[in-house]
Protein backbone atom coordinates (compact mmCIF):
# COMPACT_ATOMS: atom_id res chain seq x y z
CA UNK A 1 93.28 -80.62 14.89
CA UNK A 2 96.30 -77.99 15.12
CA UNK A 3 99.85 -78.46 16.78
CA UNK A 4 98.44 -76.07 19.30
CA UNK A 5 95.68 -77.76 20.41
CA UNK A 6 97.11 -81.40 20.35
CA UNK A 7 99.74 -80.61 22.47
CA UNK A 8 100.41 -83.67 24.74
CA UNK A 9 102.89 -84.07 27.93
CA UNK A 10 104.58 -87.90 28.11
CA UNK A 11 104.20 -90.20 30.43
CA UNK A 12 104.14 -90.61 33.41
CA UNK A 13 100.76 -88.58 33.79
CA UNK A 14 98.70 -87.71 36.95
CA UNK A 15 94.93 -89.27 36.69
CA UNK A 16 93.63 -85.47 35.89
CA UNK A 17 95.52 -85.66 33.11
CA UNK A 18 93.30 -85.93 30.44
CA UNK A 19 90.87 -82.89 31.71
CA UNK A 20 93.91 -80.71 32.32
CA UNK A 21 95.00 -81.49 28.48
CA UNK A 22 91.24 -80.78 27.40
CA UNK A 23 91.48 -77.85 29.28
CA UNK A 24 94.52 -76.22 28.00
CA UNK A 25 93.63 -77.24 24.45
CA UNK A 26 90.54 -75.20 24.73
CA UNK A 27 92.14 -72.29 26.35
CA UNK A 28 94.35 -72.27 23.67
CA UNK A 29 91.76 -72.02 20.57
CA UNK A 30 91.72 -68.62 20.32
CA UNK A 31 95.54 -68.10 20.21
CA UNK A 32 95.48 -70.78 17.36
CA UNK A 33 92.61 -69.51 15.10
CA UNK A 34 94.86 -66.08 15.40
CA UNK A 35 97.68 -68.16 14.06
CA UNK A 36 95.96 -69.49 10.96
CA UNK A 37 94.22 -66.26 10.33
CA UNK A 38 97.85 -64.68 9.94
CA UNK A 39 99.31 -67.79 8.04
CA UNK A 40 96.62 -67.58 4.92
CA UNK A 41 97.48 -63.34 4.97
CA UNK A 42 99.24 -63.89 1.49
CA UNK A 43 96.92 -65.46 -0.05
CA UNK A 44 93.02 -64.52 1.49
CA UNK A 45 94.52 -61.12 3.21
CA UNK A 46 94.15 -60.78 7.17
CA UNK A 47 90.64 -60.18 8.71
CA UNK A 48 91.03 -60.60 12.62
CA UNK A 49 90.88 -59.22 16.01
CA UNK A 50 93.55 -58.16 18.64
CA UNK A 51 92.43 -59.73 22.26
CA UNK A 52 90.11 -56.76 23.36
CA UNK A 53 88.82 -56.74 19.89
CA UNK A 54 90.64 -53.93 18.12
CA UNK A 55 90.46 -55.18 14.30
CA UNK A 56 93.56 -56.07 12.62
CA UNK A 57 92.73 -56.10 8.26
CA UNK A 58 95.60 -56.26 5.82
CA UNK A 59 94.13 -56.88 2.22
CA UNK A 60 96.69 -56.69 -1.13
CA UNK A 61 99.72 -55.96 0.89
CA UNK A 62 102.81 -58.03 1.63
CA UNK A 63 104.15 -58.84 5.19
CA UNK A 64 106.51 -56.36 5.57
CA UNK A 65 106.42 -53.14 7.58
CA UNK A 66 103.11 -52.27 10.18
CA UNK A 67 101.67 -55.72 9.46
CA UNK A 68 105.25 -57.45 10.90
CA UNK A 69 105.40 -54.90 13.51
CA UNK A 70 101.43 -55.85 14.38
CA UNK A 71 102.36 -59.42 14.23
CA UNK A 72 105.45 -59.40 16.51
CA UNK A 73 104.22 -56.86 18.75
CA UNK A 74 102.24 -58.58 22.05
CA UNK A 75 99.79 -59.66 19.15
CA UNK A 76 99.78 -63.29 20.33
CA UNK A 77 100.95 -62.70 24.16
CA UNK A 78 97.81 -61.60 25.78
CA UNK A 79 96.38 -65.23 24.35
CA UNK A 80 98.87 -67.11 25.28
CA UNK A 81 98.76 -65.60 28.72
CA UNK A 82 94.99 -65.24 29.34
CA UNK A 83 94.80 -69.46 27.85
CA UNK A 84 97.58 -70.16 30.98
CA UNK A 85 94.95 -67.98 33.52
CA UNK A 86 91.90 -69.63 32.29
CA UNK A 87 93.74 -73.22 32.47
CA UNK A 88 95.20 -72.86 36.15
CA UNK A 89 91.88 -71.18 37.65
CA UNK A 90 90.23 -74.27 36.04
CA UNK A 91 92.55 -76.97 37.48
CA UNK A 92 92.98 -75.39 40.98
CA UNK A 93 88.90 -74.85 41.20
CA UNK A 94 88.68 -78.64 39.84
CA UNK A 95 91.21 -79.92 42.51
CA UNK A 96 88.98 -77.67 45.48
CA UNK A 97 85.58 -79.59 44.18
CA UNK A 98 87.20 -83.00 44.38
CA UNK A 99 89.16 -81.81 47.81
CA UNK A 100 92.66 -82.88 46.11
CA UNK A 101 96.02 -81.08 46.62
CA UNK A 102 96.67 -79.14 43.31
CA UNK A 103 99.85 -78.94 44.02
CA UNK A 104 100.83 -81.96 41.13
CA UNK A 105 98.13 -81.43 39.25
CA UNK A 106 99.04 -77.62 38.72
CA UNK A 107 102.72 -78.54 38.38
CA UNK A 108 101.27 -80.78 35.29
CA UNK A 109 99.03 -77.72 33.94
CA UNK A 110 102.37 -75.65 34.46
CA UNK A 111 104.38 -77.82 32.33
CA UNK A 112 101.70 -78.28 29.76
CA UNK A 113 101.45 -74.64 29.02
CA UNK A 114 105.30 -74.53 28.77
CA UNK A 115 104.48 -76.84 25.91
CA UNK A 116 102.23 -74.78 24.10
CA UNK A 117 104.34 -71.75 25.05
CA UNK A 118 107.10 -73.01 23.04
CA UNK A 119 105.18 -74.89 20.49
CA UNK A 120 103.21 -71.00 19.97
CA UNK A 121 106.76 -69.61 19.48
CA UNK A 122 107.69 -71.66 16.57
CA UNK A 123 104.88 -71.49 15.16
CA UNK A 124 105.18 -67.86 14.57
CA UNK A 125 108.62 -67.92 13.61
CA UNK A 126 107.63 -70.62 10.94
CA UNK A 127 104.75 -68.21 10.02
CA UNK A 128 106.84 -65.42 9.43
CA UNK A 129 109.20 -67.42 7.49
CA UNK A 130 106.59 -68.42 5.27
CA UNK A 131 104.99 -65.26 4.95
CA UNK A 132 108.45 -63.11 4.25
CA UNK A 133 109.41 -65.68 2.00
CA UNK A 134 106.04 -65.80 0.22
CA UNK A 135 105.37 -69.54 0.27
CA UNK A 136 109.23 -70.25 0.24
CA UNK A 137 110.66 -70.15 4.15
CA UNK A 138 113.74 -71.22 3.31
CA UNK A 139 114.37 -68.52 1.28
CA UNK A 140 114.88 -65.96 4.36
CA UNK A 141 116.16 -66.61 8.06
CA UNK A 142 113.88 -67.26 11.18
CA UNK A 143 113.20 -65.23 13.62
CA UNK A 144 115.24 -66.38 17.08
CA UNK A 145 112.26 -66.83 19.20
CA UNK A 146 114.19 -68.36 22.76
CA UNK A 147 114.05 -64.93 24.50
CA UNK A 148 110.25 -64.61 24.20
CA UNK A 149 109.50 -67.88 25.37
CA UNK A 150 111.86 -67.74 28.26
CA UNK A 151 109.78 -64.38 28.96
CA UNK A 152 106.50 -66.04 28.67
CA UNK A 153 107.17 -69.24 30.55
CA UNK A 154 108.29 -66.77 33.50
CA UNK A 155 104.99 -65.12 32.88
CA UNK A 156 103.01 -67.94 33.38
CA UNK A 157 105.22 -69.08 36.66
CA UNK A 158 104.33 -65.50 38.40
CA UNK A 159 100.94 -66.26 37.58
CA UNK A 160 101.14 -69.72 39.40
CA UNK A 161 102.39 -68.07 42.29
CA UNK A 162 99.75 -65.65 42.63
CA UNK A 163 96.96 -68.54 41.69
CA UNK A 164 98.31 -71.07 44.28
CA UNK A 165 98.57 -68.20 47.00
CA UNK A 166 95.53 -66.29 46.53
CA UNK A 167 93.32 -65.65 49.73
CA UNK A 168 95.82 -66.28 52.20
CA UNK A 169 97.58 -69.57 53.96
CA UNK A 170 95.08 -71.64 55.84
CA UNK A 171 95.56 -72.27 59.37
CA UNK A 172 97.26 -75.29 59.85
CA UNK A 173 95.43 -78.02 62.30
CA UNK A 174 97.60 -76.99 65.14
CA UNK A 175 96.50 -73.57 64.98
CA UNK A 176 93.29 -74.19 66.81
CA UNK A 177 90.82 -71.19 67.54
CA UNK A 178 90.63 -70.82 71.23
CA UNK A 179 87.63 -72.41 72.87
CA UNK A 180 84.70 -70.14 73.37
CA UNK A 181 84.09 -69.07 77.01
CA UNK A 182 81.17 -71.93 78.13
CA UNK A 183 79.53 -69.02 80.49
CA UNK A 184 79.65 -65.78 80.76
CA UNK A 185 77.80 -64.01 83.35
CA UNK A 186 76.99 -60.18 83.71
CA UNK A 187 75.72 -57.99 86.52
CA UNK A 188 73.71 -54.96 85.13
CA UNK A 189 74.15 -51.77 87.63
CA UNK A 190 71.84 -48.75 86.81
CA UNK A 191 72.28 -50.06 83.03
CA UNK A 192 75.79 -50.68 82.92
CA UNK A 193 76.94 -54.80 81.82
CA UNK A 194 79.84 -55.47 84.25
CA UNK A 195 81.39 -59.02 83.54
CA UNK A 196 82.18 -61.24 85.97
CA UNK A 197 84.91 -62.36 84.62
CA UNK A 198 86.66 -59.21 84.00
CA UNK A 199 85.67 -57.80 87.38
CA UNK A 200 87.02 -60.75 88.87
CA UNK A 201 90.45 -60.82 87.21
CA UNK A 202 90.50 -56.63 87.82
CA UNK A 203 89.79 -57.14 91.93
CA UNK A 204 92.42 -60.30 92.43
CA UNK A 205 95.03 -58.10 90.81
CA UNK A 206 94.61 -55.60 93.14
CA UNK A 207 94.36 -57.87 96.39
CA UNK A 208 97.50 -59.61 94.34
CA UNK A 209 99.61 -56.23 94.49
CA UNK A 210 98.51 -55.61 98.72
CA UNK A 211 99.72 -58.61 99.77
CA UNK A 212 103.20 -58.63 98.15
């Protein structure tokens, strides 16, 4: 099992804890099979796939030039972000089966994906380092990686907001529909429906406006 996928939160947890984990872990695989693909490039060359499936195949060069540029270029962004949309759709759509408040529960997801965020981050940087330095990191400097995780972590919050909000606010239980009219009688003149009702309401608002 990877970093990425054995990310964990510490205590205290929520009881949906251990399916939101699962469910982030899973959401995550692709992301980290990308990430070992690129770490072995030195020595088995690169043989993988962008997220809509555009190839990506370096064989008998170093990582220096177009393959850096590939690798630090929104390679590994759309996974990270499409593994936070697939997480929170699953949580909230969990919490609306078992008629819970997500709220909590997506706060958890939320903060779990801020782990794997980060974790993602360094990963990369340590890849590069090891792939720059071939097989010696500490032979070149790492890449300062804090900007693109701040970026990414705001990302993902958007996206919470537009999950948590999507199809509209309820109506709250004081907001009750207004009761349906018990009878409503009509008087049919040469086929025209007259209502009672209205007729009624139209002729004491006259009589109303004589007598003043």
């Amino acid at each position: 099992m990877s970093r990425l996928t054995a990310i964990e939160l510490p205590e205290p947890r929520t009881r949906l804890y251990p399916l939101i984990q699962q469910r982030v872990a899973g959401a995550a695989r692709p992301l980290d099979e990308r990430l070992q693909a690129w770490r072995m490039m030195n020595a088995q060359g690169l043989r993988t796939t962008k997220f809509h499936g555009e190839p990506v195949s370096y064989q008998g060069v170093t990582f220096d030039g177009t393959p850096r540029v590939v690798f630090w270029g929104d390679f590994f962004e759309p996974f990270m972000y499409e593994a936070a949309r697939q997480s929170l759709e699953s949580i909230i759509e969990l919490c609306h089966e078992r008629q819970l408040d997500p709220g909590e529960y997506v706060s958890e997801a939320t903060s779990l994906l801020d782990v794997l965020i980060t974790q993602a981050y360094e990963d990369m940087a340590r890849t590069d380092q090891v792939l720059r330095g071939h097989g010696y990191p500490n032979s070149v400097g790492r890449m300062t990686v804090t900007n693109k995780v701040e970026a990414m972590k705001k990302r993902v919050a958007d996206l919470v907001v537009a999950l948590t909000h999507r199809g509209g606010a309820k109506p709250s239980a004081s907001e009750k529909p207004s009761a349906p009219e018990i009878l409503q009688l009509k008087l049919t003149f040469w086929g025209m429906s007259v209502g009672l009702k209205a007729l009624w309401r139209r002729w004491f608002s006259r009589w109303f406006k004589r007598v003043r």
